[in-house]
C-alpha atoms as a PDB file:
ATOM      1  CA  UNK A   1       0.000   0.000   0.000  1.00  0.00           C
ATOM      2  CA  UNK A   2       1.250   3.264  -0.814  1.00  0.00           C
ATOM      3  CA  UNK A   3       0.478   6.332   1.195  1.00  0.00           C
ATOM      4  CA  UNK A   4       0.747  10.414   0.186  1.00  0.00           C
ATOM      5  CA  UNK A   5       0.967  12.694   2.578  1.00  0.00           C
ATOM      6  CA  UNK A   6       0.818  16.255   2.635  1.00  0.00           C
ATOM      7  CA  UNK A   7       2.751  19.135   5.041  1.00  0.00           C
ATOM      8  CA  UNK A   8       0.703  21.583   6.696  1.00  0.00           C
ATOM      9  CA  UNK A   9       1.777  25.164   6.073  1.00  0.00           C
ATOM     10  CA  UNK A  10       2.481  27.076   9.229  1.00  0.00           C
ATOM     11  CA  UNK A  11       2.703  31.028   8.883  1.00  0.00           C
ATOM     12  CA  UNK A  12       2.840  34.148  11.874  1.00  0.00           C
ATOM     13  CA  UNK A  13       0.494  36.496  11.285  1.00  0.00           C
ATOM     14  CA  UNK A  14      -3.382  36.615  10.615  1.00  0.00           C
ATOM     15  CA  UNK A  15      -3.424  38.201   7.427  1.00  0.00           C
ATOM     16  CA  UNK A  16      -0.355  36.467   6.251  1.00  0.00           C
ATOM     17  CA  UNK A  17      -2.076  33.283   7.342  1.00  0.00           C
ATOM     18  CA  UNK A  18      -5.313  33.555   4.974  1.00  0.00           C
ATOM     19  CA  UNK A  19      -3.065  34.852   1.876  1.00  0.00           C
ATOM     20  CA  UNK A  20      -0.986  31.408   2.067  1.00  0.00           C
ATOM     21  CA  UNK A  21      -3.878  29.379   2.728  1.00  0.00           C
ATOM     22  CA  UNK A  22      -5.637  30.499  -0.386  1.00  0.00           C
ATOM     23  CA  UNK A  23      -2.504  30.733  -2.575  1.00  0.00           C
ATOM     24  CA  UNK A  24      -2.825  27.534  -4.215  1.00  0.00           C
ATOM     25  CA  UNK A  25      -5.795  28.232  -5.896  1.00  0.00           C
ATOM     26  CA  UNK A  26      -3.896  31.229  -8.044  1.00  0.00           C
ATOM     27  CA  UNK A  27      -2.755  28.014  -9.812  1.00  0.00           C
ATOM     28  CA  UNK A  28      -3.507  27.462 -14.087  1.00  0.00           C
ATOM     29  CA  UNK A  29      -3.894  24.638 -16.117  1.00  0.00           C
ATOM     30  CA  UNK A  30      -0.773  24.504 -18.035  1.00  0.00           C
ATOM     31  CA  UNK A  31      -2.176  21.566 -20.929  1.00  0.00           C
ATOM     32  CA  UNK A  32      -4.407  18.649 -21.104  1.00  0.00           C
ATOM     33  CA  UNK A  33      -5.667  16.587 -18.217  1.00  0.00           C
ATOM     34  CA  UNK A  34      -4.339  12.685 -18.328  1.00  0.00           C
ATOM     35  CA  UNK A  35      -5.913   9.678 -16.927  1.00  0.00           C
ATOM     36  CA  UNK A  36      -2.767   8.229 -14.765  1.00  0.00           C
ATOM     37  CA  UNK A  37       0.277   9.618 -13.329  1.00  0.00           C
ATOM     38  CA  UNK A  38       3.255   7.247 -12.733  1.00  0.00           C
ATOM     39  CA  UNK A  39       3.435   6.695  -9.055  1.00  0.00           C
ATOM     40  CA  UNK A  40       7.138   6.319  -8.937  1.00  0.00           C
ATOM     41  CA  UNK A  41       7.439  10.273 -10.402  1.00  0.00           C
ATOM     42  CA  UNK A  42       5.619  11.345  -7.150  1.00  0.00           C
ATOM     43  CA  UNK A  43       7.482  13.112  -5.168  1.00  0.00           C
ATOM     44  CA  UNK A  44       4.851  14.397  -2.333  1.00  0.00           C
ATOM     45  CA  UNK A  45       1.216  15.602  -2.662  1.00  0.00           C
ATOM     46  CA  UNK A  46      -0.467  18.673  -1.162  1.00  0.00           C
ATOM     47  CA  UNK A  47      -3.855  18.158   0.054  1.00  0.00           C
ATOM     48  CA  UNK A  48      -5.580  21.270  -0.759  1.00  0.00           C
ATOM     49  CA  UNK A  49      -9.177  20.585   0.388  1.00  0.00           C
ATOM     50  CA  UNK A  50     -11.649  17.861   0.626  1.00  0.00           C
ATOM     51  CA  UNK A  51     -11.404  17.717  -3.353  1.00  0.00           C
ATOM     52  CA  UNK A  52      -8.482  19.278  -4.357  1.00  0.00           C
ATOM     53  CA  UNK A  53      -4.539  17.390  -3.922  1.00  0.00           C
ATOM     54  CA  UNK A  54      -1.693  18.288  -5.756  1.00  0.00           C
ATOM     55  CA  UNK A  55       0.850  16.002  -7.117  1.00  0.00           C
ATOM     56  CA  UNK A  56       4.367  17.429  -7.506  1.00  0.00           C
ATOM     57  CA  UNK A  57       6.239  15.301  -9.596  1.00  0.00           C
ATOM     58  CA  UNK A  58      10.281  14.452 -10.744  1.00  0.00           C
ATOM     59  CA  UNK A  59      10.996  17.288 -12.650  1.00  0.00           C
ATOM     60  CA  UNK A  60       8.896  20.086 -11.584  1.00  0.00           C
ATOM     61  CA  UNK A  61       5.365  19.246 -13.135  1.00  0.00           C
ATOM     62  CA  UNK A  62       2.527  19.489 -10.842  1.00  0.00           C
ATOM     63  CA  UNK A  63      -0.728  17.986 -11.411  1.00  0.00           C
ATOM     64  CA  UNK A  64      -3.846  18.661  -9.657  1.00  0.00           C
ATOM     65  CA  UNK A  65      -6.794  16.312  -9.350  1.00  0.00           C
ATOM     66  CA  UNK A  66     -10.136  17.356  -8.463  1.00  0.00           C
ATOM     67  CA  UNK A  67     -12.468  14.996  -7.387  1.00  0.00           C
ATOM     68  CA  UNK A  68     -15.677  14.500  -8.587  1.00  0.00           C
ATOM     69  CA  UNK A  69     -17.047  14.478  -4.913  1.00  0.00           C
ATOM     70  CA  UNK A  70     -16.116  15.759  -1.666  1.00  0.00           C
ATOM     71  CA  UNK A  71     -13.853  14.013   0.489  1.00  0.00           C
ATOM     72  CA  UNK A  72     -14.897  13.678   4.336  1.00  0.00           C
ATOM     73  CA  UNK A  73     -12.283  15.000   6.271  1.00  0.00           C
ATOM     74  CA  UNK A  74      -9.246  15.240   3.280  1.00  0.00           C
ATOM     75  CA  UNK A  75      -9.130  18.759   4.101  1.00  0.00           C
ATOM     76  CA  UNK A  76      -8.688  18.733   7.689  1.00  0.00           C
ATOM     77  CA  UNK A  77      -6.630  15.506   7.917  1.00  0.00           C
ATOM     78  CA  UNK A  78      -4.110  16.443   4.892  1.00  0.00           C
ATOM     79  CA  UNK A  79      -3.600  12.439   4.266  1.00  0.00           C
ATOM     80  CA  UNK A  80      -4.825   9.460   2.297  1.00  0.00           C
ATOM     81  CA  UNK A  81      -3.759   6.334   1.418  1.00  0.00           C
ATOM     82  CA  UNK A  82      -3.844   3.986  -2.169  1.00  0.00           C
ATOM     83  CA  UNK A  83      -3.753   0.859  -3.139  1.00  0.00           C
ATOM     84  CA  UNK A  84      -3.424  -0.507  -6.490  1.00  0.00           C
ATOM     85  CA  UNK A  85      -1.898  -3.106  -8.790  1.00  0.00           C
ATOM     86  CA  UNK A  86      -0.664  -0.974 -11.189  1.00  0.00           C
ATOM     87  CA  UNK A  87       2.982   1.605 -11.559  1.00  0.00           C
ATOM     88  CA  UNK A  88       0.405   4.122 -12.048  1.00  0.00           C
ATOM     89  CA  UNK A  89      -1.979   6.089 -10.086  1.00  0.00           C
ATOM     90  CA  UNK A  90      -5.496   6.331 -12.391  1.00  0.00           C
ATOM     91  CA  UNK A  91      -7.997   8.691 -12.190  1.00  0.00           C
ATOM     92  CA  UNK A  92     -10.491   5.423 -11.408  1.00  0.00           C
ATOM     93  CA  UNK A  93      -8.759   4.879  -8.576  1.00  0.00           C
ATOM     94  CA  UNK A  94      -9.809   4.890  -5.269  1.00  0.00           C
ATOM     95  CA  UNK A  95      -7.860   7.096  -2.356  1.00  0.00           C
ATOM     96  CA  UNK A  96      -8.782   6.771   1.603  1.00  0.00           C
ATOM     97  CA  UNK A  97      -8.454   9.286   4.294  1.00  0.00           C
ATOM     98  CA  UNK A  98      -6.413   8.647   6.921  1.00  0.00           C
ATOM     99  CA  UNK A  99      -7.258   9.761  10.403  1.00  0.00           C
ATOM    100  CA  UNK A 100      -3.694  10.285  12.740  1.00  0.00           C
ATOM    101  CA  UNK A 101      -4.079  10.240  15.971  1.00  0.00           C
ATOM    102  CA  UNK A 102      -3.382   7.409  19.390  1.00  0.00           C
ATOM    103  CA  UNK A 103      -2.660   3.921  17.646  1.00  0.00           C
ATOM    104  CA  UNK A 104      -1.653   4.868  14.592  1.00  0.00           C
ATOM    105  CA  UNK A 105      -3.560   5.436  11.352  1.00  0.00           C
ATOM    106  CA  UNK A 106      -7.068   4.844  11.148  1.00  0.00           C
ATOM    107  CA  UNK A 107      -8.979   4.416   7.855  1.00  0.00           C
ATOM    108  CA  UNK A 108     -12.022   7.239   7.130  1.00  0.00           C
ATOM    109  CA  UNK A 109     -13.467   8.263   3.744  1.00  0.00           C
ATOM    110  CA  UNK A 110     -12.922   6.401   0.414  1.00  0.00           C
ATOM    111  CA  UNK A 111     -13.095   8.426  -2.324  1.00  0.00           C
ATOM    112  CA  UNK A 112     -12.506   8.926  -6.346  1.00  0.00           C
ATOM    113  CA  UNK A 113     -10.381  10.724  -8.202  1.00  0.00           C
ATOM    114  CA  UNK A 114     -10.335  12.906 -10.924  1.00  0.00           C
ATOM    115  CA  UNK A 115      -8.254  13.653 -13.798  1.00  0.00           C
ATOM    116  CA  UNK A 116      -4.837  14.848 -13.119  1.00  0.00           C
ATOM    117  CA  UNK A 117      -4.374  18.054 -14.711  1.00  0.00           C
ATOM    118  CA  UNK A 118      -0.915  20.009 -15.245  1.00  0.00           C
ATOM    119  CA  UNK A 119      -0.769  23.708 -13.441  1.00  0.00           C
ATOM    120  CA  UNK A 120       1.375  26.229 -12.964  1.00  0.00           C
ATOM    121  CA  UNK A 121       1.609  28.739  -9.854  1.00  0.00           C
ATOM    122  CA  UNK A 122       0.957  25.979  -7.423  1.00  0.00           C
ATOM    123  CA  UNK A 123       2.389  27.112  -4.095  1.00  0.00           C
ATOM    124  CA  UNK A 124       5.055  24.834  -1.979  1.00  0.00           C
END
């Protein structure tokens, strides 16, 4: 099983705060959404909300995947899990949401993705 996780982003200030929270979604499409990404390019994902994660790959590109439907808790939790067969990560796949906390991971929400869809402007 493979698992992404995503870094919470940790600024002083109020204002300063709610400017880098919403900076991600500055982002643009930069070309045509594919299908699959290959999960060995993946360097670390950015969970944006309860639909939106960001995949920065090997070599700079970023893809974003929306997901058709909210995600329960994606948002607050910042982490899923995947499992699948395949070198690739498919936009028929299904992620899960994993709660942290005492006793390690526990399983929430299962969810599908989208499309993965190249931007530019996505934040770190």
């Amino acid at each position: 099983m493979m698992v992404g996780l995503a870094a919470m982003l940790a600024i002083p200030g109020g204002a300063a705060i709610a400017k880098a929270k919403d900076d991600w979604k500055a982002a643009t499409p930069s070309g045509a959404p594919v299908d699959c990404v290959q999960i060995n390019a993946i360097r670390e994902t950015r969970v944006r909300d309860d639909r939106t994660i960001d995949f920065y790959m090997n070599g700079k590109q970023v893809y974003r995947n929306v997901l058709p439907q909210s995600c329960s808790q994606l948002g607050f939790e910042k982490a899923f899990s995947y499992e699948t067969s395949l070198s690739k990560l498919c936009s028929v796949d299904i992620i899960t949401v994993l709660y942290q906390g005492g006793g390690g991971p526990r399983r929430g929400a299962s969810c599908g993705l989208g499309q993965f869809q190249p931007i530019t402007g996505a934040p770190r």
